[in-house]
Protein backbone atom coordinates (compact mmCIF):
# COMPACT_ATOMS: atom_id res chain seq x y z
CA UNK A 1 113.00 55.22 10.45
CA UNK A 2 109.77 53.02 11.85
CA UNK A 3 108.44 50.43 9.00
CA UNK A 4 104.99 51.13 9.09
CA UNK A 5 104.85 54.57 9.71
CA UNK A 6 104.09 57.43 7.63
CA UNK A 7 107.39 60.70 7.43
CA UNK A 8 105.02 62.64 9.56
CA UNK A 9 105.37 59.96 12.57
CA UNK A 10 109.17 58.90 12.04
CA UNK A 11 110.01 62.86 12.58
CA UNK A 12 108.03 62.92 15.42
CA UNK A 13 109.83 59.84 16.87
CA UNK A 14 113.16 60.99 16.02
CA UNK A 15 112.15 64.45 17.48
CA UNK A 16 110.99 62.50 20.98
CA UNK A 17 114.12 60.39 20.88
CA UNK A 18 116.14 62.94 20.67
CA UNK A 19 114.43 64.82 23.61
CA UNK A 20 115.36 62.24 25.98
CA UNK A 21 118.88 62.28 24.81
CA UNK A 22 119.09 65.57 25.65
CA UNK A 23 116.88 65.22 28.67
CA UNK A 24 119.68 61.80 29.48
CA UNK A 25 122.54 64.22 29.30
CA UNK A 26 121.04 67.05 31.27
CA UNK A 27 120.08 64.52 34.61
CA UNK A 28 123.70 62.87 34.51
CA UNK A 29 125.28 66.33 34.81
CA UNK A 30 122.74 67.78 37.21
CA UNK A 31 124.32 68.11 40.59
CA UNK A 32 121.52 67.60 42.31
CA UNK A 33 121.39 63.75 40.83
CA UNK A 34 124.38 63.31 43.14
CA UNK A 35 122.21 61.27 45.45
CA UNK A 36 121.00 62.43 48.45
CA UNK A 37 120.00 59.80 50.41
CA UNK A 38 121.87 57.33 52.65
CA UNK A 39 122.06 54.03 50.67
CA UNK A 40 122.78 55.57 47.57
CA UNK A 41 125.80 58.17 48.76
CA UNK A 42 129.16 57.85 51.27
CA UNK A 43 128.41 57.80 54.66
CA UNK A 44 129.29 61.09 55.28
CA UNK A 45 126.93 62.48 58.37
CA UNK A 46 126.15 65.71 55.80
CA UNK A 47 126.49 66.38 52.61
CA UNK A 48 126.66 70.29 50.84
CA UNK A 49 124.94 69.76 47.47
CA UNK A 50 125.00 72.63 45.02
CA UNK A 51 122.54 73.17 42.51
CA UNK A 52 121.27 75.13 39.39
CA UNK A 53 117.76 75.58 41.34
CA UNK A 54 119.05 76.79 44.66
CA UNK A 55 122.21 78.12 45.92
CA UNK A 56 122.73 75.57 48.44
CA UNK A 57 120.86 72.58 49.25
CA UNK A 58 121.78 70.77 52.31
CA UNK A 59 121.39 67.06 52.23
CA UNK A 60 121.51 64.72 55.61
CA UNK A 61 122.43 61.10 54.92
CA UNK A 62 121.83 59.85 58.15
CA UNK A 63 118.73 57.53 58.73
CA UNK A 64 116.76 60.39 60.48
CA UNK A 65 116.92 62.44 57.42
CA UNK A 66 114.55 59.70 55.02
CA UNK A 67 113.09 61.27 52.35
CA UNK A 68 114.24 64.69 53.89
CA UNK A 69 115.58 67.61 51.32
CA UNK A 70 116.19 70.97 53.34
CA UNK A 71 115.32 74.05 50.88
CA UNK A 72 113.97 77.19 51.01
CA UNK A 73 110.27 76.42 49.75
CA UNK A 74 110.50 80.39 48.01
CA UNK A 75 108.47 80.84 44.77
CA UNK A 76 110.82 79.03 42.65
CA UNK A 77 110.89 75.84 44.74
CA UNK A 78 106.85 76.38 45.13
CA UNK A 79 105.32 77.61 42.37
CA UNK A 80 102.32 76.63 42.82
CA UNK A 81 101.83 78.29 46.88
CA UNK A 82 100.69 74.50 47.91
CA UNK A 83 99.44 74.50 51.47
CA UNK A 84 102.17 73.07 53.46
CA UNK A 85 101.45 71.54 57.10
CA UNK A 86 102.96 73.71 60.02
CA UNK A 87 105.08 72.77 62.25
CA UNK A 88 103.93 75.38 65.36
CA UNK A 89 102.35 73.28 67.41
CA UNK A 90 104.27 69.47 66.33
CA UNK A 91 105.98 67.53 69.77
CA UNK A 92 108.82 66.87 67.54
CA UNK A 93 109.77 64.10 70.35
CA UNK A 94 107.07 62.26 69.11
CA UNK A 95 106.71 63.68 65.74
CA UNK A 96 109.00 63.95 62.85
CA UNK A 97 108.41 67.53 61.24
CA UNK A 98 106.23 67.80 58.52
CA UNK A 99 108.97 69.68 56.25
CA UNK A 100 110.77 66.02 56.97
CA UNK A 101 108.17 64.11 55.48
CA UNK A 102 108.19 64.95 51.74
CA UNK A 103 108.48 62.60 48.64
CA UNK A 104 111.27 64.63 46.16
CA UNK A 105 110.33 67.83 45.68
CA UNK A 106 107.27 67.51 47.46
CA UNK A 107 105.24 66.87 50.33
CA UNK A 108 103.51 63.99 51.55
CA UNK A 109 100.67 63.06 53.58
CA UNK A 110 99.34 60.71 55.89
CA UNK A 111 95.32 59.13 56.32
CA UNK A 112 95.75 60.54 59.41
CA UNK A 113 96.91 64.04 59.17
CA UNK A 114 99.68 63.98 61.53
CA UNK A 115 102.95 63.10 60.93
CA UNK A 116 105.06 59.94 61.15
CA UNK A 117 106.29 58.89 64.60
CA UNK A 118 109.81 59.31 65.37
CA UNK A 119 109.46 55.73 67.74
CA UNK A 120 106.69 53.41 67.21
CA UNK A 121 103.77 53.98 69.32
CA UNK A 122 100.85 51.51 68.69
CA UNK A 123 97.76 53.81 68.54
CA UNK A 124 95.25 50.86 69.66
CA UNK A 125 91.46 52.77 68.00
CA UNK A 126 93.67 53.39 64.29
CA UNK A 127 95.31 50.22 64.60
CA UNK A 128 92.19 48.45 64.56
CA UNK A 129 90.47 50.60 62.10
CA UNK A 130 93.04 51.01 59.35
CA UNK A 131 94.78 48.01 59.58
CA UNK A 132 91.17 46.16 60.04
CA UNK A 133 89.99 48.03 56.52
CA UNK A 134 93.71 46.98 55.29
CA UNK A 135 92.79 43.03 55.62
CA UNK A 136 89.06 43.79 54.91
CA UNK A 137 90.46 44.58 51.76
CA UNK A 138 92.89 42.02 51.14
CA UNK A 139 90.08 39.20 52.61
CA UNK A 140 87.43 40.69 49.64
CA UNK A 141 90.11 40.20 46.82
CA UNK A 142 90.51 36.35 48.23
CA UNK A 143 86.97 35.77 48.03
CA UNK A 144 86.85 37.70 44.67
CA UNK A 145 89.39 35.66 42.91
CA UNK A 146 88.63 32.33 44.76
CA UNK A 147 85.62 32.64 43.14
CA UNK A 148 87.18 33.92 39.23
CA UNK A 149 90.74 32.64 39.23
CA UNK A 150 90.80 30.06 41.64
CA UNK A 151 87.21 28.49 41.39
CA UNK A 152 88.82 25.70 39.44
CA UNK A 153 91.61 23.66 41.06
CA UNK A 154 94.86 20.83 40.10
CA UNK A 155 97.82 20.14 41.75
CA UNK A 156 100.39 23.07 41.79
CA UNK A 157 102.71 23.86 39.18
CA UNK A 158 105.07 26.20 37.75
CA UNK A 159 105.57 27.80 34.77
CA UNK A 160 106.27 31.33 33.18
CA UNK A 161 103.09 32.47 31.18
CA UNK A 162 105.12 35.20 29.27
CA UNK A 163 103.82 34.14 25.83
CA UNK A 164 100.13 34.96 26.91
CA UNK A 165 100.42 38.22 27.58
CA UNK A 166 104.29 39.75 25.55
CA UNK A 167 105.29 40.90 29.01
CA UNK A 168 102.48 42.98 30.63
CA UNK A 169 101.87 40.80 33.12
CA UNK A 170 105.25 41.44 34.37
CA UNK A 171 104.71 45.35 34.67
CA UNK A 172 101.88 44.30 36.41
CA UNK A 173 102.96 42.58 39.37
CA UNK A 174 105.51 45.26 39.30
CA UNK A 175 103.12 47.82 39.81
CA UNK A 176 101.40 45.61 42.26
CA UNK A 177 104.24 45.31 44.42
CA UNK A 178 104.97 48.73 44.60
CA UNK A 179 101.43 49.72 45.00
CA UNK A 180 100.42 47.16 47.73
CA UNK A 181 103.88 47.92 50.09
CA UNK A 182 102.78 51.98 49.81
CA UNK A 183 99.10 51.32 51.25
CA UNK A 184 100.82 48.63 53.97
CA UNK A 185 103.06 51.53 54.50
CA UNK A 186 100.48 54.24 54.93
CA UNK A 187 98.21 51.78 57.23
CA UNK A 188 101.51 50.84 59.60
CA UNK A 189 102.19 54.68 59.86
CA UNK A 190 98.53 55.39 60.56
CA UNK A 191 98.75 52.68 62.92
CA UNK A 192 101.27 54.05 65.43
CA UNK A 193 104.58 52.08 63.34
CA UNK A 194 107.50 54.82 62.99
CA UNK A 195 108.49 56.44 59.64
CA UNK A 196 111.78 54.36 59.40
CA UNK A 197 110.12 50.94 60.39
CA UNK A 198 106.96 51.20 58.22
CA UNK A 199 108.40 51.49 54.96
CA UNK A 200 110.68 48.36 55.44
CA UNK A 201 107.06 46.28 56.93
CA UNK A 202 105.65 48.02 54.08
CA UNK A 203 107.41 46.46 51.09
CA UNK A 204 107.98 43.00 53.51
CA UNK A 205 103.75 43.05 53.66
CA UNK A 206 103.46 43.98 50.13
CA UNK A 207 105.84 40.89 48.86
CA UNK A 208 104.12 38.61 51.04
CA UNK A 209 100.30 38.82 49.53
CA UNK A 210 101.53 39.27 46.16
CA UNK A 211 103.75 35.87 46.84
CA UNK A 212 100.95 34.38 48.70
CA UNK A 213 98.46 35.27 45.68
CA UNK A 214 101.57 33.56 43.09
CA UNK A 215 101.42 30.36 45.29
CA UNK A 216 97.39 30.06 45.03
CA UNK A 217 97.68 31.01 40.98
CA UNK A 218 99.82 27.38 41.03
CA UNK A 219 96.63 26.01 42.08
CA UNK A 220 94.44 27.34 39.20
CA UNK A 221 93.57 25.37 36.82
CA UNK A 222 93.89 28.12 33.76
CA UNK A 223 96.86 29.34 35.89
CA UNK A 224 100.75 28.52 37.07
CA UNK A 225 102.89 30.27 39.52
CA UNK A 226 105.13 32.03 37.15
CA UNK A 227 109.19 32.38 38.70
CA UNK A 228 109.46 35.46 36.52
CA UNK A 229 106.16 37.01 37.84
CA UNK A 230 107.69 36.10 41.67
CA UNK A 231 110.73 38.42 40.13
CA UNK A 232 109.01 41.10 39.16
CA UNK A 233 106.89 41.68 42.07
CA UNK A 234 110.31 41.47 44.48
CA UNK A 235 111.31 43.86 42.14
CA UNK A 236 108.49 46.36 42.48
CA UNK A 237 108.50 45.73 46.74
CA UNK A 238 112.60 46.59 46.61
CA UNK A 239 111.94 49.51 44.96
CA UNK A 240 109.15 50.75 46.79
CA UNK A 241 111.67 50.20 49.99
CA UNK A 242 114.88 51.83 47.82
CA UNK A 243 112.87 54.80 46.73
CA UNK A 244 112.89 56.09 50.86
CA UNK A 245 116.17 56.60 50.99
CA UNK A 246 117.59 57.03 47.28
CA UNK A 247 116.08 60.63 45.53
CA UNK A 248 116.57 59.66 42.21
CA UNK A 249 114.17 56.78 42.61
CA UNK A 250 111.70 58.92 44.10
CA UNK A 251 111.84 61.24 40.88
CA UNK A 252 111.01 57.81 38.57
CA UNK A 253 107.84 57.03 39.45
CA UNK A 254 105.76 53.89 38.95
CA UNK A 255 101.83 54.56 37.73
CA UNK A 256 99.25 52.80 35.92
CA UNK A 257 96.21 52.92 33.58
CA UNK A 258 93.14 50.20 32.85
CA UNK A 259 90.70 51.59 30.32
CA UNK A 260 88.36 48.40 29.01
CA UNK A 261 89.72 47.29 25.77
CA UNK A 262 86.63 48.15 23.93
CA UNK A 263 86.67 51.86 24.99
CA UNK A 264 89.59 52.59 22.61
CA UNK A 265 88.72 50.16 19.59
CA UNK A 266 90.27 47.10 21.41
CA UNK A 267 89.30 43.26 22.20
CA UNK A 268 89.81 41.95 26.15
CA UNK A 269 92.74 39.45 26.60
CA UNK A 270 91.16 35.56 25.31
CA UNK A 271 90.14 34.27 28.66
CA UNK A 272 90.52 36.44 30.71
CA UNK A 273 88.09 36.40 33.69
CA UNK A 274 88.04 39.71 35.53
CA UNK A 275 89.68 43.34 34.68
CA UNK A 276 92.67 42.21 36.67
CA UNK A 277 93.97 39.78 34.67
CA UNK A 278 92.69 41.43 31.18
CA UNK A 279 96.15 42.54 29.98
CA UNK A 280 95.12 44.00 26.71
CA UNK A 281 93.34 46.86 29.26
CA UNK A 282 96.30 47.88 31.28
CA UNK A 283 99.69 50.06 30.54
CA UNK A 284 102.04 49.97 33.30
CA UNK A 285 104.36 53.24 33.47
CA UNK A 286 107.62 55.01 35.22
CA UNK A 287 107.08 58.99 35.59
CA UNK A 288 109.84 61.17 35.70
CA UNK A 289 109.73 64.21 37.35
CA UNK A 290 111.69 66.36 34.71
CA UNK A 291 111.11 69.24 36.81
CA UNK A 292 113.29 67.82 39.96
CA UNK A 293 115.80 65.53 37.73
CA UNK A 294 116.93 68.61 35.46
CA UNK A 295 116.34 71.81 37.24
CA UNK A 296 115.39 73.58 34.04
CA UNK A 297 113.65 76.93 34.55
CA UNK A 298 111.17 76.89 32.05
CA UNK A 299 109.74 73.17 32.89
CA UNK A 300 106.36 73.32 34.92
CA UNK A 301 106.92 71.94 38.44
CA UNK A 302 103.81 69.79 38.01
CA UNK A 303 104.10 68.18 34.76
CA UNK A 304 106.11 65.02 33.85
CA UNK A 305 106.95 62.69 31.38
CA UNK A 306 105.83 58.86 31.47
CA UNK A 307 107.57 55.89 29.68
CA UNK A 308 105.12 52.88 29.18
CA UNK A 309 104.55 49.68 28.01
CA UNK A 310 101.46 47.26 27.27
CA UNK A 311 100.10 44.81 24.78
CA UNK A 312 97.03 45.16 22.87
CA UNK A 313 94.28 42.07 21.91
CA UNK A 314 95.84 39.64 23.81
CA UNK A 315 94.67 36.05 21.69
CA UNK A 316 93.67 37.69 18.88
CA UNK A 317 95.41 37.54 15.64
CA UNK A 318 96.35 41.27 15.17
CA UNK A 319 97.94 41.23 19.25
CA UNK A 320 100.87 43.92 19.83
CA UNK A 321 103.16 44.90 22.19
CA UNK A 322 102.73 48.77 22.16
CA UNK A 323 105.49 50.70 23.62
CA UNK A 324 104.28 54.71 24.53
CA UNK A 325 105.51 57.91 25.67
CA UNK A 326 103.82 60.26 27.21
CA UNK A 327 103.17 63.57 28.78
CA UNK A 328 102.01 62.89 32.59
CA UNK A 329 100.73 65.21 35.66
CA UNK A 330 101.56 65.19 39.18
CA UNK A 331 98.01 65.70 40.81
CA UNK A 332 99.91 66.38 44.13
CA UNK A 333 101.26 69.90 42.59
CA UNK A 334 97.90 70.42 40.39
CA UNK A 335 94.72 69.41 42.73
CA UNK A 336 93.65 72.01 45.67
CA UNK A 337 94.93 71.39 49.08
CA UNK A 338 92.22 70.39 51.44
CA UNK A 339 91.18 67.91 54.85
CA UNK A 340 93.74 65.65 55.53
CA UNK A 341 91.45 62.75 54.18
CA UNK A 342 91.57 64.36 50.42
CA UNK A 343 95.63 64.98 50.63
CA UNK A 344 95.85 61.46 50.90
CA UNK A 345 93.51 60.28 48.47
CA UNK A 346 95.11 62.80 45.49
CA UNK A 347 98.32 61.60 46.39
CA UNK A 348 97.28 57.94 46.15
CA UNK A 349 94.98 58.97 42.84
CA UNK A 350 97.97 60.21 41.42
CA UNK A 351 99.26 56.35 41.13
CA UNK A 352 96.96 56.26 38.07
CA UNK A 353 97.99 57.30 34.88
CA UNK A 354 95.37 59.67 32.99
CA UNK A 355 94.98 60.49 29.73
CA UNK A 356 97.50 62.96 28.04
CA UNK A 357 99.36 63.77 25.06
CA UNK A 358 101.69 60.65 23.86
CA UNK A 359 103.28 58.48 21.53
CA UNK A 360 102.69 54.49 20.83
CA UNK A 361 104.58 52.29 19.05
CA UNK A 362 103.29 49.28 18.16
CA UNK A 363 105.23 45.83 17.41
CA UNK A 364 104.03 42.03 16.47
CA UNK A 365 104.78 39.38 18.28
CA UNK A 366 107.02 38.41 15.87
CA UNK A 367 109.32 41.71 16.20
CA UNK A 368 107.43 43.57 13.23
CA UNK A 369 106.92 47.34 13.48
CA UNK A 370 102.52 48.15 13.02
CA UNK A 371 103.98 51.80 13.32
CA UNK A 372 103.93 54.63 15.84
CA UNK A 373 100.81 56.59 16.35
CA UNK A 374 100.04 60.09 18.37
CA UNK A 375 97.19 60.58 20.47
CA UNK A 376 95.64 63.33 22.16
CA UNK A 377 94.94 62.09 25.05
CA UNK A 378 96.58 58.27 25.50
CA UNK A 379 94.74 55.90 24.91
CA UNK A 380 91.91 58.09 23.33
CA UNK A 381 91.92 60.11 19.96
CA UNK A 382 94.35 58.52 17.82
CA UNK A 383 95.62 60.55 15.18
């Protein structure tokens, strides 16, 4: 039982703790979960995976099989009849086949709407214009925070700033990591780099702004370059890179939310300058794709099941940690097919966490339960 909260809300969070138990038990003994990608299994050059799903699911650990999971895409696998690029008219010399290029159970796109090169192959006009947006980018966040974060200087220094905001920060540059080496990614492979090279420049571009952004924040005067930030950014860039070749990762994946404070009955993080470093806005997630882990029947293919955490009025004398589960979608199985322009952008959308059906539980700084609360639609219409 949850001090603070009423029967009503301790059965419900026995009810959801208990649900992951049984969800636990169901992915260890899943076959599938045998992993099925080359740093994660023996190097065997193929691998015969059975599963509850499909009768046979062939599995190639070598490097040219990344993110590759040979099935037969028949109603069960494809529920929803997504439009799936053809491979007809591919130069597969030059081209790795789409049905090569997917991310789980699904398939992925590129800005560019044709598939990854096999070899690199600098493509001099998209080099220049989505590697040139890529820095424009990165150049307009410098300016930004040189003039919010970094307008007031002192000589560097280090020190971890986990008491300011209980630990969100650290989901944060988390997020960040992972978030920053997937655009690098996409821009290298719209570029002309190859599908094995641009993942690993990816993660290795991703760790070096969010490092070279830690260094400046030793500069800042209401700032430090925190070692445990450093961590968790590494951490979020490794597992970006990991994710390629290891399935399971792929199925866990990270998302996040801002929502100003003062939309849900909140007060901004004390002193915080801009939305980015407002941690009382922000909840920083890992969706699993219960669907793909489990193989149950009766699960819908594009709905998930997000793990969270967060802190709420950050300074202010009634600041929590809130801890939430939550029912999540995968926009990639639920929004239309269309130009290759708009399969990117709802796969990258579907980074951000919207609002569904969840739980919160909320704890002091101190370690004292506030209770746990259900919403609607997280981080709307508490109940």
């Amino acid at each position: 039982m949850i001090a603070g909260s009423s029967p009503f809300y301790n059965r419900i969070c026995v009810f959801a703790l208990a649900f992951v138990a049984v969800l636990a038990a169901r992915v260890i003994a899943h076959p599938l979960r045998m992993i099925a990608h080359p740093l994660c299994s023996p190097t065997d050059s193929t691998r015969v995976v059975s599963s509850t799903l499909d009768s046979t699911r062939v599995v190639s650990s070598t490097l040219d099989s990344t993110r590759v999971v040979s099935s037969t895409l028949d109603s069960t696998r494809n529920p929803l009849h997504l439009a799936i690029p053809t491979d007809s008219t591919l130069d597969t010399s030059e081209f790795i086949p789409w049905s090569q290029y997917r991310w789980a159970d699904h398939q992925m796109y590129t800005i560019t709407g044709e598939p990854p090169r096999r070899y690199t192959k600098i493509q001099p006009i998209p080099a220049y214009t989505y590697l040139g947006t890529y820095f424009g980018i990165l150049v307009a966040l410098h300016y930004y925070q040189e003039k919010t974060f970094w307008r007031a200087t002192q000589s560097f220094r280090i020190r971890d700033n986990f008491d300011e905001s209980l630990g969100a920060n650290y989901g944060g540059h988390f997020a960040g990591g992972y978030f920053v080496s997937y655009v690098s990614e996409q821009s290298l492979i719209a570029s002309g780099v190859s599908y094995k090279l641009a993942p690993i420049y990816g993660a290795i571009a991703g760790l070096a702004y969010q490092t070279y952004v830690e260094v400046l924040d030793g500069y800042g005067t209401d700032f430090s370059l925190s070692p445990f930030e450093v961590y968790s950014q590494t951490l979020g860039c490794v597992y970006f890179a990991a994710s390629q070749y290891c399935r399971i990762l792929q199925d866990l994946s990270p998302k996040f939310n801002y929502y100003p404070s003062t939309w849900f009955g909140g007060v901004p993080k004390a002193g915080s300058q801009t939305p980015i470093d407002d941690y009382s806005a922000w909840n920083f997630w890992l969706s699993a794709n219960i669907k793909d882990l489990t193989g149950w029947g009766f699960w819908p293919t594009w709905l998930n099941i997000a793990g969270g955490y967060g802190a709420r009025n950050l300074g202010d004398p009634g600041e929590t940690r809130v801890i939430t589960l939550a029912l999540d979608y995968d926009l990639v199985k639920i929004l239309p097919d269309g130009s290759p322009g708009w399969n990117w952008f709802r796969q990258t959308l579907d980074f951000f966490k919207f609002p569904a059906p969840g739980l919160e539980w909320r704890v002091t700084r101190g370690g004292k339960s506030t209770g746990v609360f259900f919403y609607l639609a997280y981080p709307f219409v508490k109940f």
